[in-house]
Protein backbone atom coordinates (compact mmCIF):
# COMPACT_ATOMS: atom_id res chain seq x y z
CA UNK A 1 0.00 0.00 0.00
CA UNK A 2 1.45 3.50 -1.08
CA UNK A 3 1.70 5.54 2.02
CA UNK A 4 -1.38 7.72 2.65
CA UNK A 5 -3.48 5.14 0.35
CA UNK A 6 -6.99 4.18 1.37
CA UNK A 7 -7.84 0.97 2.58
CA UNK A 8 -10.71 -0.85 0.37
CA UNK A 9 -13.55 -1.08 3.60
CA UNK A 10 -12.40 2.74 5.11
CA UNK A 11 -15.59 4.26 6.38
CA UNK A 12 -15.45 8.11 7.36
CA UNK A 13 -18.24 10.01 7.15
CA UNK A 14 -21.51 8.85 7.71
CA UNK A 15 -23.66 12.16 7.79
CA UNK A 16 -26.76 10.53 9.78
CA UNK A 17 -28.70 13.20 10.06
CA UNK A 18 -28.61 13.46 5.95
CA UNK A 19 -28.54 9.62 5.62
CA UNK A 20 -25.80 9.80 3.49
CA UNK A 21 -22.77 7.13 4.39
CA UNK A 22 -19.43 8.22 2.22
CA UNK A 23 -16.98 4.51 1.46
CA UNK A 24 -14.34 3.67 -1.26
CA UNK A 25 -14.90 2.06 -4.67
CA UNK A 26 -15.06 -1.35 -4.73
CA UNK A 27 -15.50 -3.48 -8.35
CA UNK A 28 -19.20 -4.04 -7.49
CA UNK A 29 -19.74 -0.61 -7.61
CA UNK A 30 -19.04 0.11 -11.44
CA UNK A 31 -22.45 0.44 -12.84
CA UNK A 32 -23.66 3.01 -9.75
CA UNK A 33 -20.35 5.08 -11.18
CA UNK A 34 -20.36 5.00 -14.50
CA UNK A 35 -24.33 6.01 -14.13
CA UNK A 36 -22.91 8.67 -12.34
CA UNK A 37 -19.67 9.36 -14.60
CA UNK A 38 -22.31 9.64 -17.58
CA UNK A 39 -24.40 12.57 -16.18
CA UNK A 40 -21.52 14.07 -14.82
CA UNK A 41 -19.93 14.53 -17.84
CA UNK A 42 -23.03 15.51 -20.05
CA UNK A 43 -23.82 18.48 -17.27
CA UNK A 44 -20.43 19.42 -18.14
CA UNK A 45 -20.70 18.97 -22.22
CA UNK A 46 -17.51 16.88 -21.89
CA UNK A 47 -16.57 13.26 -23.30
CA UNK A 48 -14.63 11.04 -22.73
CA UNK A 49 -13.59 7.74 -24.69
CA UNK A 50 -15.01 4.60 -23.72
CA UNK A 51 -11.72 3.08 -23.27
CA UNK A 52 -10.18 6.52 -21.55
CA UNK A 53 -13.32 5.93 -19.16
CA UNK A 54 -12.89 1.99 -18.49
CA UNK A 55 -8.82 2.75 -17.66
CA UNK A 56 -9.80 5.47 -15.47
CA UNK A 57 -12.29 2.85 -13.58
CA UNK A 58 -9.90 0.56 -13.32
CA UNK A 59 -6.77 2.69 -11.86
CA UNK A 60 -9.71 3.62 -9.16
CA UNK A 61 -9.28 -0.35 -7.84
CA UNK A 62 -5.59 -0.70 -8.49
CA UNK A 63 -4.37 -0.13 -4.34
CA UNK A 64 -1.03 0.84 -6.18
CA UNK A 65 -2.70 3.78 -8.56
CA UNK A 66 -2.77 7.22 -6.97
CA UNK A 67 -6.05 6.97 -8.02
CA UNK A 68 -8.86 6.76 -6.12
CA UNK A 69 -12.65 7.43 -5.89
CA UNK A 70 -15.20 7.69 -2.71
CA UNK A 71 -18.82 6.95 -3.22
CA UNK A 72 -21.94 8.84 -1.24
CA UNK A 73 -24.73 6.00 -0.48
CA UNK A 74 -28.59 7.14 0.63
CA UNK A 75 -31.09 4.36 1.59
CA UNK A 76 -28.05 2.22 0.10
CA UNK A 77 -27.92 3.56 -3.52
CA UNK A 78 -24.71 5.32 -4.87
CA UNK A 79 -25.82 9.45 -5.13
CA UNK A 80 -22.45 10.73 -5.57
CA UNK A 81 -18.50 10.01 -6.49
CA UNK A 82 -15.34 12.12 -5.38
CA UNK A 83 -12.30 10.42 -8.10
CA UNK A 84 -8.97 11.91 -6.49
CA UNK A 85 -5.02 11.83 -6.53
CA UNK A 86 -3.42 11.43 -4.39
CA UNK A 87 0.81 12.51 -5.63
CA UNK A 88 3.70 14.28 -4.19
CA UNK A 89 4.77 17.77 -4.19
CA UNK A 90 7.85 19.75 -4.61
CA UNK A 91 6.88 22.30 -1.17
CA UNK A 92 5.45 19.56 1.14
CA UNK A 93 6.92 15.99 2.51
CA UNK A 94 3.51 14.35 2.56
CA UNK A 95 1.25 13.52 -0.02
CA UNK A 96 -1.19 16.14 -1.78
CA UNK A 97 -4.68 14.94 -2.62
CA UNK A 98 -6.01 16.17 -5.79
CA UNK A 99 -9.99 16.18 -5.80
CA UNK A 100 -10.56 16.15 -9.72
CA UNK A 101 -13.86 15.31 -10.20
CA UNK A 102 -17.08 15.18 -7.69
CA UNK A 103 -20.30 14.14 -9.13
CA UNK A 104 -24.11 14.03 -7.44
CA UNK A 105 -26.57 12.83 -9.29
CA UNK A 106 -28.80 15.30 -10.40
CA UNK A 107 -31.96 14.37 -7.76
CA UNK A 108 -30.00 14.83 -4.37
CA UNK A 109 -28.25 18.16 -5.36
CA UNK A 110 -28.20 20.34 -2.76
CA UNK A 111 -28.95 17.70 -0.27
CA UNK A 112 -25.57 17.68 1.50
CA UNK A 113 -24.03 14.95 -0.99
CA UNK A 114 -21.31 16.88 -2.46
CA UNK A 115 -20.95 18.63 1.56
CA UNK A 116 -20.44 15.15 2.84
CA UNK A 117 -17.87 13.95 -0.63
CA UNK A 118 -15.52 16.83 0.85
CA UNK A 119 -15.59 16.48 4.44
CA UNK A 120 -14.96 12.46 3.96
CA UNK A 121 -12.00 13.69 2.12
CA UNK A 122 -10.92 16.72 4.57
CA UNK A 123 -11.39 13.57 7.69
CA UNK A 124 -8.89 11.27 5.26
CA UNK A 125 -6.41 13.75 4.56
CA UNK A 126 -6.04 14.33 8.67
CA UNK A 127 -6.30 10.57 9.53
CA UNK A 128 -3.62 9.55 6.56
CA UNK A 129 -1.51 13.02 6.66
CA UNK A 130 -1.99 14.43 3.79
CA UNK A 131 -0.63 18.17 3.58
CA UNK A 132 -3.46 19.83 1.26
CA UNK A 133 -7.03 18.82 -0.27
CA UNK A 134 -7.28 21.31 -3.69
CA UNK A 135 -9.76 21.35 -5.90
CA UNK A 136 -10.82 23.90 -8.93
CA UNK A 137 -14.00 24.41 -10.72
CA UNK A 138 -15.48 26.47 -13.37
CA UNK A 139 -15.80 30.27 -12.52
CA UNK A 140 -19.55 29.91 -13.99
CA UNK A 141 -19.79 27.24 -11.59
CA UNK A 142 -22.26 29.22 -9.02
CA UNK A 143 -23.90 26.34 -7.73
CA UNK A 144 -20.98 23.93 -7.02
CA UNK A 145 -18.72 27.48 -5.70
CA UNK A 146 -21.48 28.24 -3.08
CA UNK A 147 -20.90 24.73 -1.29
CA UNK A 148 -16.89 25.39 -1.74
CA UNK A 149 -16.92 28.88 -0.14
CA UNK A 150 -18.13 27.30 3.03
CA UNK A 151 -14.87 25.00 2.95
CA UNK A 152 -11.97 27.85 1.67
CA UNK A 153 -11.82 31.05 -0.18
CA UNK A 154 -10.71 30.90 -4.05
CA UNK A 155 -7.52 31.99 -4.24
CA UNK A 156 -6.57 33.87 -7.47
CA UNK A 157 -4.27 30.95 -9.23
CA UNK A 158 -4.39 31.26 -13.48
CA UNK A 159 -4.41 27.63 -14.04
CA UNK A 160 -2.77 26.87 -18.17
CA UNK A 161 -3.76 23.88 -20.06
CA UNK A 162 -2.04 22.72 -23.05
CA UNK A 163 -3.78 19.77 -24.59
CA UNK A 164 -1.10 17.60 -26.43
CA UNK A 165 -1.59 14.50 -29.07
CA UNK A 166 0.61 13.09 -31.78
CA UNK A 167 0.16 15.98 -33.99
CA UNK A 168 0.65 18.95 -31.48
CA UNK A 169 3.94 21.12 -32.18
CA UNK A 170 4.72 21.63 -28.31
C-alpha cells in the first residue's frame, strides 16, 4: 500500500442526520459510477472515450494507482462520487490529494451529498496526513462554488492547459 493510500472497507463520514454514508470504490460498484460518470460529464458537455473511461475505472481499484474514488450511499444507492489523486509535491513531505472530479446525481443536489464527498475527504487527509485537499471548478460554476466557499476562499491561481496529441507542435 502507497503511504497515505486508502484501505478498500475505510468508512469516514456517515452524515446521519442526511442519511448519506461516504466509502471507497469497490469493483461491485461500477455500474452506480459510470451512471454517475455519464451525467456528470453531459452536465459538463464533456466526453470522454469509452476506453479513456474503463482505464480510469480501473486505476480507481488498483491499491497501487494514486487513483482513487469515494462513493456517497442514501437508503443504500450510490448518489455521488469524489475520483482523487493522491501525488507528491515539490513544497510539502507528505502527499497532496487532488480532488478532480465530484459528481451528485442530479436528484440529491443540494442535499448535503457533495458537503459530505468533501468532508470524507478533509477527515482522510487528517487521519492519513496528507498536507493539502485542492480542488478547482469552473468560474460559472455558481452552484458547485457556493458549497466550496463554506470550505476555503478561491484563491486567485491562473491555471494553463495545453492539450497535447501526436500531432501537437509543443
Amino acid at each position: 500500500m502507497t503511504a497515505g493510500r486508502l484501505q478498500a472497507d475505510e468508512d469516514v463520514v456517515n452524515d446521519e442526520a442526511n442519511g448519506i454514508r461516504v466509502r471507497a470504490a469497490t469493483a461491485a460498484d461500477k455500474a452506480a459510477w459510470r451512471r454517475l460518470w455519464n451525467g456528470y460529464l453531459k452536465a459538463l458537455g464533456a466526453e470522454v472515450p469509452e476506453d479513456v473511461t474503463e482505464h480510469c475505472w480501473s486505476r480507481l481499484l488498483d491499491p497501487s494507482s494514486g487513483l482513487f474514488a469515494r462513493l456517497a450511499e442514501r437508503d443504500g444507492e450510490v448518489v455521488g462520487f469524489a475520483v482523487c489523486v493522491l501525488h507528491p509535491g515539490t513544497w510539502k513531505l507528505q502527499p497532496i490529494c487532488y480532488l478532480e472530479d465530484l459528481g451528485v446525481d442530479e436528484a440529491v443536489r443540494g442535499q448535503g451529498v457533495g458537503r459530505a464527498l468533501i468532508e470524507d475527504l478533509l477527515a482522510l487527509a487528517r487521519s492519513r496526513g496528507w498536507s493539502r485537499l485542492y480542488w478547482h471548478t469552473n468560474s460559472a460554476n455558481h452552484q458547485a462554488r457556493r458549497l466550496y466557499d463554506k470550505f476555503a476562499p478561491a484563491d486567485d491561481v491562473v491555471r494553463y492547459q495545453i492539450e497535447l496529441d501526436r500531432n501537437s507542435q509543443l
